[in-house]
C-alpha atoms as a PDB file:
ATOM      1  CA  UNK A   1       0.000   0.000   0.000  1.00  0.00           C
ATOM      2  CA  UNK A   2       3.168   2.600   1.035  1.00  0.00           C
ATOM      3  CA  UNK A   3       4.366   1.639  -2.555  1.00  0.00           C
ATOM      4  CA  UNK A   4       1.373   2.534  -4.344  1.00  0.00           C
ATOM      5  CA  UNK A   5       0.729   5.612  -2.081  1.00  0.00           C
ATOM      6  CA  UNK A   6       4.168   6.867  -3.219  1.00  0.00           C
ATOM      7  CA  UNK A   7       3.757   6.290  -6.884  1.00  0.00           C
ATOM      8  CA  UNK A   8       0.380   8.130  -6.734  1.00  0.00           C
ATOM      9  CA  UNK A   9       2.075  10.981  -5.028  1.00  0.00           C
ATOM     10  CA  UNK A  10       4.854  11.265  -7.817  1.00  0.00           C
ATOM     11  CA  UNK A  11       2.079  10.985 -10.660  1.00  0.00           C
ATOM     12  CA  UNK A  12       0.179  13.991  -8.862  1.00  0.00           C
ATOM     13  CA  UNK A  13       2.812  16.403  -8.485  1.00  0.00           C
ATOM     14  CA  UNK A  14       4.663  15.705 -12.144  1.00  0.00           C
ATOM     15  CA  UNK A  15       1.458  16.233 -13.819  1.00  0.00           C
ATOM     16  CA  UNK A  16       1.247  19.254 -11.424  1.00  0.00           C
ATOM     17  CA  UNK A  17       4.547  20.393 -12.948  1.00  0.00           C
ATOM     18  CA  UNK A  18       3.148  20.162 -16.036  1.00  0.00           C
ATOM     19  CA  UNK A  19       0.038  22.359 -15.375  1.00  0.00           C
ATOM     20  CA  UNK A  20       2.019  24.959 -14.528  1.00  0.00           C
ATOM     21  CA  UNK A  21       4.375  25.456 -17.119  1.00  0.00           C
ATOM     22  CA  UNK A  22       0.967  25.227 -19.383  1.00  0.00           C
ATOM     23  CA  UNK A  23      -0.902  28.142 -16.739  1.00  0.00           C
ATOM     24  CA  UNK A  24       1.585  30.728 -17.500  1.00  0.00           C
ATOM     25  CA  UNK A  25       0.695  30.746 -20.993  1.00  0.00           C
ATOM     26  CA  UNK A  26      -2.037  31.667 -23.265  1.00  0.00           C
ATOM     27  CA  UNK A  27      -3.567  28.633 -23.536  1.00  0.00           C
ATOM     28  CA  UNK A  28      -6.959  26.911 -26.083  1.00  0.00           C
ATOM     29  CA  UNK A  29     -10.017  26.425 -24.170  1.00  0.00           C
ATOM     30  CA  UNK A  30     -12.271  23.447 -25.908  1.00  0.00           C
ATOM     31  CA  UNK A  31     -15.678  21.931 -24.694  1.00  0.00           C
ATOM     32  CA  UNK A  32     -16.212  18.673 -24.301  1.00  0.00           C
ATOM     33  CA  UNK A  33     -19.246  16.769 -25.317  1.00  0.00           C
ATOM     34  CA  UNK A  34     -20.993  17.396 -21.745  1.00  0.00           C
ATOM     35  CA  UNK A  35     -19.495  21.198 -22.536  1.00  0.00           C
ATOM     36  CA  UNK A  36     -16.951  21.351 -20.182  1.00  0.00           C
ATOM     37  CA  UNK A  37     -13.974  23.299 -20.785  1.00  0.00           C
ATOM     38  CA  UNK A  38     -10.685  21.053 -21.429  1.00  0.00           C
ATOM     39  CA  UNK A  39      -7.326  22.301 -21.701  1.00  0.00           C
ATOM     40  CA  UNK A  40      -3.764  20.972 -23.141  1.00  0.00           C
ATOM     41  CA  UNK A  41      -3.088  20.908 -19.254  1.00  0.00           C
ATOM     42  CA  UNK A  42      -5.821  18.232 -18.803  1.00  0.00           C
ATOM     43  CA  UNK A  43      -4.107  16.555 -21.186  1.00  0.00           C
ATOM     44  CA  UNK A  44      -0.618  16.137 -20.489  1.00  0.00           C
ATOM     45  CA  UNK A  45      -1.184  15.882 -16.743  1.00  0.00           C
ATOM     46  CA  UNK A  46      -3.401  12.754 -17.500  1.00  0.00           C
ATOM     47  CA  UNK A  47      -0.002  11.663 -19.611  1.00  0.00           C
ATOM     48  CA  UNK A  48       1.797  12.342 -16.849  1.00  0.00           C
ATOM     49  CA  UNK A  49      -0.408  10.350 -14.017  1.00  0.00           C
ATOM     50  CA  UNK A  50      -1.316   7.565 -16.823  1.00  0.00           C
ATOM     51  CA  UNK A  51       2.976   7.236 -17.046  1.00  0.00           C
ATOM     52  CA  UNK A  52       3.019   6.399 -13.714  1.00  0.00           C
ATOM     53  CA  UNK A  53      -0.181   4.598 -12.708  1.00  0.00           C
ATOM     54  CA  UNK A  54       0.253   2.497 -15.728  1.00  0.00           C
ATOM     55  CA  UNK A  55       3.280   0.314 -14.059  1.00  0.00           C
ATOM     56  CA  UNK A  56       1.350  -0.917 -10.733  1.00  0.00           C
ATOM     57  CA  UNK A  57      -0.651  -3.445 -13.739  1.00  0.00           C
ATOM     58  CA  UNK A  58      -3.934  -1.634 -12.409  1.00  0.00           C
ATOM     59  CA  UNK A  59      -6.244  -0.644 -14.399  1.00  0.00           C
ATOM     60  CA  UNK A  60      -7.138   3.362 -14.661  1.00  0.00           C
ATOM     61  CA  UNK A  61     -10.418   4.953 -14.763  1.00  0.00           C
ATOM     62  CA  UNK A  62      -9.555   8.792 -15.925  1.00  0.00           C
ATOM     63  CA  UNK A  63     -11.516  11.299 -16.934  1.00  0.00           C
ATOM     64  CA  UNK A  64      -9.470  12.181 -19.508  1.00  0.00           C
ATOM     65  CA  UNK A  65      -9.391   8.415 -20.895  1.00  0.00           C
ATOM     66  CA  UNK A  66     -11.217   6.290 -22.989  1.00  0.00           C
ATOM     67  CA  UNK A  67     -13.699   5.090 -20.982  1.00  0.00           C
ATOM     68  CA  UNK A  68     -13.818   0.681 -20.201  1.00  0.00           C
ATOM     69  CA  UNK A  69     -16.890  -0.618 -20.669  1.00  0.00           C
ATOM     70  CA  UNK A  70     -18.869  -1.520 -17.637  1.00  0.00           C
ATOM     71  CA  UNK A  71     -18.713  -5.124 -18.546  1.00  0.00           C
ATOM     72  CA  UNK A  72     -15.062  -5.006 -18.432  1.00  0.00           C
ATOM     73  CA  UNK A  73     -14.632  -2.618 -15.515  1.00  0.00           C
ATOM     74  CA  UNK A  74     -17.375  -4.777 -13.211  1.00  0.00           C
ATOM     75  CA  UNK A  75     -15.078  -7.369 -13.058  1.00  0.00           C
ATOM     76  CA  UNK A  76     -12.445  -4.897 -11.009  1.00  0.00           C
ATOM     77  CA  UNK A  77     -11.915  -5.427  -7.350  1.00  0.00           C
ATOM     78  CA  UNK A  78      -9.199  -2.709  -7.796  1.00  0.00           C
ATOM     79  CA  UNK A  79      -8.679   0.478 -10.135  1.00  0.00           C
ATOM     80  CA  UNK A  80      -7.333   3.716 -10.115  1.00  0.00           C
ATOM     81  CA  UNK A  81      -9.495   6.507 -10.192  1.00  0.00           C
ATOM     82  CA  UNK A  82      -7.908   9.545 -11.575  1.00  0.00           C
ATOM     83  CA  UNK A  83      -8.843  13.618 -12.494  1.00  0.00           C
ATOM     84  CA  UNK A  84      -5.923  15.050 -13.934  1.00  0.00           C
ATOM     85  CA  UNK A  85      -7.281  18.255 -13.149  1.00  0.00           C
ATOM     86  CA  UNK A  86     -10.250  19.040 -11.143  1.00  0.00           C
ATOM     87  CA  UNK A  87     -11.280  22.260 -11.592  1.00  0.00           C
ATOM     88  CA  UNK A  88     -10.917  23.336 -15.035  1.00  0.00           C
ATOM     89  CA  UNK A  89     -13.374  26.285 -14.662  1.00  0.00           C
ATOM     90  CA  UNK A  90     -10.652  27.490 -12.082  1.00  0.00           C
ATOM     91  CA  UNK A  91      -7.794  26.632 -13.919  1.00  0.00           C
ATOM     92  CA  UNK A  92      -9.476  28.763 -17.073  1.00  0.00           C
ATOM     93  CA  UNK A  93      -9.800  31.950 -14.490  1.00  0.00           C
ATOM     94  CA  UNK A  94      -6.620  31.670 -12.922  1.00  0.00           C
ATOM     95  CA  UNK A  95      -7.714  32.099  -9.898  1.00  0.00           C
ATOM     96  CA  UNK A  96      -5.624  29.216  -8.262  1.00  0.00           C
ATOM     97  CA  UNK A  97      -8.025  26.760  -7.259  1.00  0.00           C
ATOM     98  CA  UNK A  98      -7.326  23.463  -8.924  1.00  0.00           C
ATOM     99  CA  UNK A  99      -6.150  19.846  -7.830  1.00  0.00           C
ATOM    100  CA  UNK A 100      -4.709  16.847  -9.205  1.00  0.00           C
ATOM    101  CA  UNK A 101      -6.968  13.727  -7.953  1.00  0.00           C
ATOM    102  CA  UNK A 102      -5.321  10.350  -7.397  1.00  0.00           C
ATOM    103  CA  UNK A 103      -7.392   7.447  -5.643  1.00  0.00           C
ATOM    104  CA  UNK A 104      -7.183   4.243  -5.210  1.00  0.00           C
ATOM    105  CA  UNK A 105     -10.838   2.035  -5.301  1.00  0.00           C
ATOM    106  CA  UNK A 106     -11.018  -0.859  -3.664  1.00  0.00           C
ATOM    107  CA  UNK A 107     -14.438  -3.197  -3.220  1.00  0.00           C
ATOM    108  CA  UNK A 108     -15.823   0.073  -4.593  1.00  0.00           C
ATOM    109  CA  UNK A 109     -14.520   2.132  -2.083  1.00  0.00           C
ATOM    110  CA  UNK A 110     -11.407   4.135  -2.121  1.00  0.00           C
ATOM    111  CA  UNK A 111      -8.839   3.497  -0.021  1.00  0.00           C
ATOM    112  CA  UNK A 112      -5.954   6.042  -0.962  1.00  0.00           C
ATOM    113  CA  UNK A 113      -6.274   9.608  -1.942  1.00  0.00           C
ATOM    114  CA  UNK A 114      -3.919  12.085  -3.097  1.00  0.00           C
ATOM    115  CA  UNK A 115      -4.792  15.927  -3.816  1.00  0.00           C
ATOM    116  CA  UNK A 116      -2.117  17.927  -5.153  1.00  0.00           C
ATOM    117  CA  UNK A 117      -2.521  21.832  -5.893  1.00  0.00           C
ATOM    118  CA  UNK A 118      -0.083  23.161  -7.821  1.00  0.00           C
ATOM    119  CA  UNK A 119      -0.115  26.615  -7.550  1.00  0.00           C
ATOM    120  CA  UNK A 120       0.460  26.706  -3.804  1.00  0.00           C
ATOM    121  CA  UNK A 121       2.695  23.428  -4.064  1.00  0.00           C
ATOM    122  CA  UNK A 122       0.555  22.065  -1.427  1.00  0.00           C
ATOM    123  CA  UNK A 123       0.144  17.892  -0.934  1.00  0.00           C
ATOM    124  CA  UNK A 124      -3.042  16.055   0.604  1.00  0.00           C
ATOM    125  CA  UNK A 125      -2.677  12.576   1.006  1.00  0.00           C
ATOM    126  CA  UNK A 126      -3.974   9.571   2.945  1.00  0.00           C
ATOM    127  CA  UNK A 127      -4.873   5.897   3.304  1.00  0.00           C
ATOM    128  CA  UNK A 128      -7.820   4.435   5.137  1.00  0.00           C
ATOM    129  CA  UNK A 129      -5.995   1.407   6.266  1.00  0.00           C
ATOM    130  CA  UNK A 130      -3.461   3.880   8.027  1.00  0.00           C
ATOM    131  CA  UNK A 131      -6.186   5.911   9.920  1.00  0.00           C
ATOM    132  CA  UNK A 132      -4.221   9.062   9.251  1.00  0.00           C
ATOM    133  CA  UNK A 133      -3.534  11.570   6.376  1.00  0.00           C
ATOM    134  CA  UNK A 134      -1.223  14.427   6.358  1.00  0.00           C
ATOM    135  CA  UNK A 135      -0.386  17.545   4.579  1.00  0.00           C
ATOM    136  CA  UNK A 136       2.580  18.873   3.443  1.00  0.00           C
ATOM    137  CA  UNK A 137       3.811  22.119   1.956  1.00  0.00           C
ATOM    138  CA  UNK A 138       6.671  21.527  -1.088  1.00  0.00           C
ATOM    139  CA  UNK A 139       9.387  23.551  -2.093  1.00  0.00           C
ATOM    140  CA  UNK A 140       9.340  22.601  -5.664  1.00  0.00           C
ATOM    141  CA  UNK A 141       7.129  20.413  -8.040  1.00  0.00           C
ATOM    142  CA  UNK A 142       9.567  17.715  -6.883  1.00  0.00           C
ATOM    143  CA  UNK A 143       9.353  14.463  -5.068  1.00  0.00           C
ATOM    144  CA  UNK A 144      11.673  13.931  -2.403  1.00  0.00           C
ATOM    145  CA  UNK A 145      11.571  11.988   0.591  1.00  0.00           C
ATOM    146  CA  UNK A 146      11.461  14.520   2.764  1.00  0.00           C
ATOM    147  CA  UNK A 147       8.120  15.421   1.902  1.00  0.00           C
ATOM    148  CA  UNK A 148       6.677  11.992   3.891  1.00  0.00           C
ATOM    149  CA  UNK A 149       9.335  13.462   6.635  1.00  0.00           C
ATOM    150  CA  UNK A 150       7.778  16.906   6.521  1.00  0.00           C
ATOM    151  CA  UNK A 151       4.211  16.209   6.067  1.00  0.00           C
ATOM    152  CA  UNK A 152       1.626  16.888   9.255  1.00  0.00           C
ATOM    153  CA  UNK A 153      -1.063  15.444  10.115  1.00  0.00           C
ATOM    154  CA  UNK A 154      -4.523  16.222   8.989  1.00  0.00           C
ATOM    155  CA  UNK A 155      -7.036  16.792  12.184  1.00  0.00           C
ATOM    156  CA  UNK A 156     -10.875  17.747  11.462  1.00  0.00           C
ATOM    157  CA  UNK A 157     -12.930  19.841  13.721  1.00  0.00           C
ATOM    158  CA  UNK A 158     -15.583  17.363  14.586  1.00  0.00           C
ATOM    159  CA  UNK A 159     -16.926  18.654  17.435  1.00  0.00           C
ATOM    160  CA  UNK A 160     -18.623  22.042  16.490  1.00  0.00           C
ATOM    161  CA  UNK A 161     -21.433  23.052  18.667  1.00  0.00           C
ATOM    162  CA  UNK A 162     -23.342  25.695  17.340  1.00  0.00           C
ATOM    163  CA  UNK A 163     -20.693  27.523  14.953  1.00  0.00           C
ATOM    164  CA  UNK A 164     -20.911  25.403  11.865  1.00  0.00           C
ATOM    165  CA  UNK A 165     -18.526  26.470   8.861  1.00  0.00           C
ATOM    166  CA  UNK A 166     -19.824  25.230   5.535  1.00  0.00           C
ATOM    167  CA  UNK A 167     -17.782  24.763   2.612  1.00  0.00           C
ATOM    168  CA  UNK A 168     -19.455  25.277  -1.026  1.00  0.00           C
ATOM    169  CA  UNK A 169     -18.721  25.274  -4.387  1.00  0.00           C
ATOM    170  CA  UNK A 170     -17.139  28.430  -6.408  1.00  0.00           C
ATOM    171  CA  UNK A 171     -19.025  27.380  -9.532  1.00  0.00           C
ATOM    172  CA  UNK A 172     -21.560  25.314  -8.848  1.00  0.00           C
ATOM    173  CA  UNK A 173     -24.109  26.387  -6.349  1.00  0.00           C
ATOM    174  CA  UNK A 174     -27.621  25.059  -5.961  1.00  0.00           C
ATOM    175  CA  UNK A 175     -31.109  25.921  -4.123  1.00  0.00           C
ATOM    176  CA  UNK A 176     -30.837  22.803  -2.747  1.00  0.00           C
ATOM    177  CA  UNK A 177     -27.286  23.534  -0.835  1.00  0.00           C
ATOM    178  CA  UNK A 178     -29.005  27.023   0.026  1.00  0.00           C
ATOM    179  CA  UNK A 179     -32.236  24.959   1.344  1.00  0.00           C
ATOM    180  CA  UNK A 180     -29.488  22.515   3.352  1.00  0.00           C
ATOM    181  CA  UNK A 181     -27.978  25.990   4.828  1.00  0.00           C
ATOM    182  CA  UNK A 182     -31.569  27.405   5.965  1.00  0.00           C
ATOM    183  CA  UNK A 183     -32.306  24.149   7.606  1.00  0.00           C
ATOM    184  CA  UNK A 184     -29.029  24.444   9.836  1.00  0.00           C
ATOM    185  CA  UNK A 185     -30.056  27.740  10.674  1.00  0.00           C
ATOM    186  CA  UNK A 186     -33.178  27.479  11.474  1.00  0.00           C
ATOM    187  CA  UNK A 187     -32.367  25.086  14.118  1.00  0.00           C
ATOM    188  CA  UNK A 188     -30.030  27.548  15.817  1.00  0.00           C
ATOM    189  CA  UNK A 189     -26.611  27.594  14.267  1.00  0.00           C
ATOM    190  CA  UNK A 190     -24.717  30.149  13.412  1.00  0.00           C
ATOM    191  CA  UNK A 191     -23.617  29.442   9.582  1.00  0.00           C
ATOM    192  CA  UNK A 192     -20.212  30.628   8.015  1.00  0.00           C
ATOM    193  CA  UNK A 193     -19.344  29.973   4.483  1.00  0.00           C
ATOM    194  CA  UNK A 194     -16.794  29.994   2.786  1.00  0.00           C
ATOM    195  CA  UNK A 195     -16.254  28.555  -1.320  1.00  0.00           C
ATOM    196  CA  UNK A 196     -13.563  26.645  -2.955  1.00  0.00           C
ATOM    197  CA  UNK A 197     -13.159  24.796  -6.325  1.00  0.00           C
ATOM    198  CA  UNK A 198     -12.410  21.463  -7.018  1.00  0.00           C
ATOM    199  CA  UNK A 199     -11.317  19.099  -4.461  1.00  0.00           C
ATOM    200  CA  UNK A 200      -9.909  21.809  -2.393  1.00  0.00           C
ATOM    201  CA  UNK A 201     -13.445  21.433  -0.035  1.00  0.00           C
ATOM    202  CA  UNK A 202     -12.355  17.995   0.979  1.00  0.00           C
ATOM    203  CA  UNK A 203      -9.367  19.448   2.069  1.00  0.00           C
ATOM    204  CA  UNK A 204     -10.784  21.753   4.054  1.00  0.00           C
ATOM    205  CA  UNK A 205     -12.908  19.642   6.091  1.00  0.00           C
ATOM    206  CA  UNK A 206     -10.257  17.197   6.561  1.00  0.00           C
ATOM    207  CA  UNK A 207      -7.816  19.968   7.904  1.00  0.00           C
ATOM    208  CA  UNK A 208     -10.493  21.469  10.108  1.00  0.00           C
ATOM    209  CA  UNK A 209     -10.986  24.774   8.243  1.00  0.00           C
ATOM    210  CA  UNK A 210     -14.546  23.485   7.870  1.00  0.00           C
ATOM    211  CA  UNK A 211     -16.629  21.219   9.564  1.00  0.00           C
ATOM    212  CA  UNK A 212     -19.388  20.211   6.538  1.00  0.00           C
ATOM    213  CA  UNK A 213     -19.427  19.908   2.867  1.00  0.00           C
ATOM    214  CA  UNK A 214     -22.871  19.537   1.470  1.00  0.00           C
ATOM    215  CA  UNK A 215     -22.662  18.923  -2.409  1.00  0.00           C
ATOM    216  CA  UNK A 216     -26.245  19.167  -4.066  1.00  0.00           C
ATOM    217  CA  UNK A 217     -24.925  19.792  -7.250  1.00  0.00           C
ATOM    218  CA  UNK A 218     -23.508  16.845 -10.235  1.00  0.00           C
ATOM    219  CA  UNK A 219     -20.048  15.334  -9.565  1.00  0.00           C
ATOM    220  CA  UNK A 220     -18.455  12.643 -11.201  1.00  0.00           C
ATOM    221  CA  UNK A 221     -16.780  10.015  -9.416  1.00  0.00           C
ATOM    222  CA  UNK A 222     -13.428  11.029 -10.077  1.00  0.00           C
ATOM    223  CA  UNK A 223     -14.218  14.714  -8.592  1.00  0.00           C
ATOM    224  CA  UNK A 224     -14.272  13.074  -5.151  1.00  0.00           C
ATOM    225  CA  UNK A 225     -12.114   9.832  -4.940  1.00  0.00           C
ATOM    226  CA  UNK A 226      -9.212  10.898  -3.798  1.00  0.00           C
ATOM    227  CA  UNK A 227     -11.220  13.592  -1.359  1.00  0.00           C
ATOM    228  CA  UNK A 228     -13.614  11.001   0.228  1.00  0.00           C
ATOM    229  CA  UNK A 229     -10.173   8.758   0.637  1.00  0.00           C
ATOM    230  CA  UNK A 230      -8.488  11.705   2.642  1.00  0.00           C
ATOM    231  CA  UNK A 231     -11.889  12.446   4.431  1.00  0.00           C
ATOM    232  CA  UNK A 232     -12.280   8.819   5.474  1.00  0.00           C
ATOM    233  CA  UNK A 233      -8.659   8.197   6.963  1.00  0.00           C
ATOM    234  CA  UNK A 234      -9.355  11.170   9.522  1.00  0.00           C
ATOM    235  CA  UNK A 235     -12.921   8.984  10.458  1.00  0.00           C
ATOM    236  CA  UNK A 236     -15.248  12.150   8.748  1.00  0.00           C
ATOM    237  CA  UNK A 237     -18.098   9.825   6.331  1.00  0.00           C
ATOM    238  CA  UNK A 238     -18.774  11.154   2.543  1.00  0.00           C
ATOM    239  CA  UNK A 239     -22.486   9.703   2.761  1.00  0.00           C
ATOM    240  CA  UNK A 240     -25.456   9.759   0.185  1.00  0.00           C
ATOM    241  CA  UNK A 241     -28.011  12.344   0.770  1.00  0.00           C
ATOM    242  CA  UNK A 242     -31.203  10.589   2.073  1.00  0.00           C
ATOM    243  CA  UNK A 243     -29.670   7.127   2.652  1.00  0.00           C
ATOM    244  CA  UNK A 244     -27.307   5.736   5.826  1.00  0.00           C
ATOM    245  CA  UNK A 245     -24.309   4.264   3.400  1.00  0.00           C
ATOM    246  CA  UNK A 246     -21.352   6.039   1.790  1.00  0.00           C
ATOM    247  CA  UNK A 247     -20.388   6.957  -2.101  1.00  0.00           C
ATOM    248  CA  UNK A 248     -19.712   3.579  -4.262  1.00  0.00           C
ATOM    249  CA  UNK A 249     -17.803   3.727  -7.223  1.00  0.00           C
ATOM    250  CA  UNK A 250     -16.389   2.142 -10.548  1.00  0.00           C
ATOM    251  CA  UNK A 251     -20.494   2.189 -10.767  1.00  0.00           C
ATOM    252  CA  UNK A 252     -22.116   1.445 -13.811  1.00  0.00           C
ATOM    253  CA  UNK A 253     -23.041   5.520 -14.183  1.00  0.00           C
ATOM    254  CA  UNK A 254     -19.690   6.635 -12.689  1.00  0.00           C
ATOM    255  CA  UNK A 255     -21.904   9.536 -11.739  1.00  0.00           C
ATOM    256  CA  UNK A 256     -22.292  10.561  -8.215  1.00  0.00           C
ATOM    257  CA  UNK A 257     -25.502  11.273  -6.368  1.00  0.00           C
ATOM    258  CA  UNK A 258     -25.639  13.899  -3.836  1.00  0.00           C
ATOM    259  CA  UNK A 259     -23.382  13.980  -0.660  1.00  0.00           C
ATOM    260  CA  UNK A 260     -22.394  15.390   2.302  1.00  0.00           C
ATOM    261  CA  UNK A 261     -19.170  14.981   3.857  1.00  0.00           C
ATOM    262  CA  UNK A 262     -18.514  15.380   7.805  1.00  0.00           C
END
């Protein structure tokens, strides 16, 4: 599992590397068949990851690959699950917020997550089986081992009383997440919010900068992966709106339903 953990770790912050020599340029913005945006960045970060990922001899489910059939990929007990780079929209504005997403599925659930964000040079990463997941600032876009050395652990704020700080969306906000807000106050809390993109509000939670992340909006399975990995190693739960059991994935429709993580 350490082995695995560390290859995912290189793959994340190479194909970081590459994002940002690709963010300081002008750069093509292209829809996708679902119309959203994709970038050369998407691209050669997925070459990057795919370089890596590709020499475990597990299979990959990317969002920037082909796509397996389901009647290959049901067969799976194990798979990668793999964004290149979550958060286009960001990446398109510039305004920093944007991950790399590396997880590891196993028996549907994932079991290792990395998040890497390049602009701040900042690395998420965890396993269930460990319990723990740490955080650790980089120098450069640049394993070495001191990051594992360096890296601190990652310590939610569980116990919140009445001062409840939700994490949202930048770009995609709903009047169902504004409905979930309304509900918290009206029982007596006093709300803060505060918006990220991309995988960035897993990180948050799992840090203790927030305490929930309600997501009423579409996500794709490998938007949250590597997230619900991280989030699950500290003990928080990534659970299906309306019903007492977690995210599954490598699903036939590797589209999520609603969540909220805490």
């Amino acid at each position: 599992m350490n082995t695995l953990l560390i290859t995912a770790i290189k793959g994340a912050i190479y194909a970081g590397a590459e994002i940002m020599k690709i963010y300081s340029e002008d750069f093509e913005v292209t829809l996708k068949q679902d119309n959203s945006p994709l970038t050369k960045a998407d691209e050669e970060a997925n070459s990057v990851i795919n370089s890596y990922l590709v020499k475990t001899g597990i299979p990959i489910i990317s969002e920037e690959n082909k796509q397996v059939t389901y009647a290959i990929r049901e067969k799976w007990d194990t798979c990668w699950m793999v964004d290149p780079l979550d958060g286009t929209k960001e990446f398109v504005k510039k305004n920093g917020e944007f991950t790399v997403n590396i997880a590891l599925i196993k028996n549907n659930t994932p079991v290792v997550g990395v998040i890497y964000v390049p602009v701040s040079k900042t690395l998420y990463y965890g396993a269930v089986l460990d319990n723990k997941a740490y955080k650790c600032q980089l120098n450069s876009h640049e394993f070495t081992e001191s990051i594992i050395q360096n890296s601190i652990p990652l310590v939610p704020q569980k116990k919140y009383n009445n001062q409840i700080k939700i994490v949202g969306s930048r770009s995609h906000k709903s009047k169902e997440t504004n409905a979930f807000i309304q509900q918290l106050q009206s029982e007596g809390n006093d709300i803060s919010l505060v918006s990220k993109g991309s995988s960035l509000k897993f990180c948050l939670v799992a840090e203790g900068s927030a305490n929930i992340y309600p997501r009423f909006a579409p996500t794709m399975e490998w938007d949250t992966a590597a997230g619900h990995a991280i989030c699950s190693a500290v003990g928080l739960k990534v659970m299906q709106v309306g019903l007492n059991e977690g995210l599954q994935y490598n699903k036939e429709n590797l589209l999520n339903p609603y969540f909220i993580v805490q």
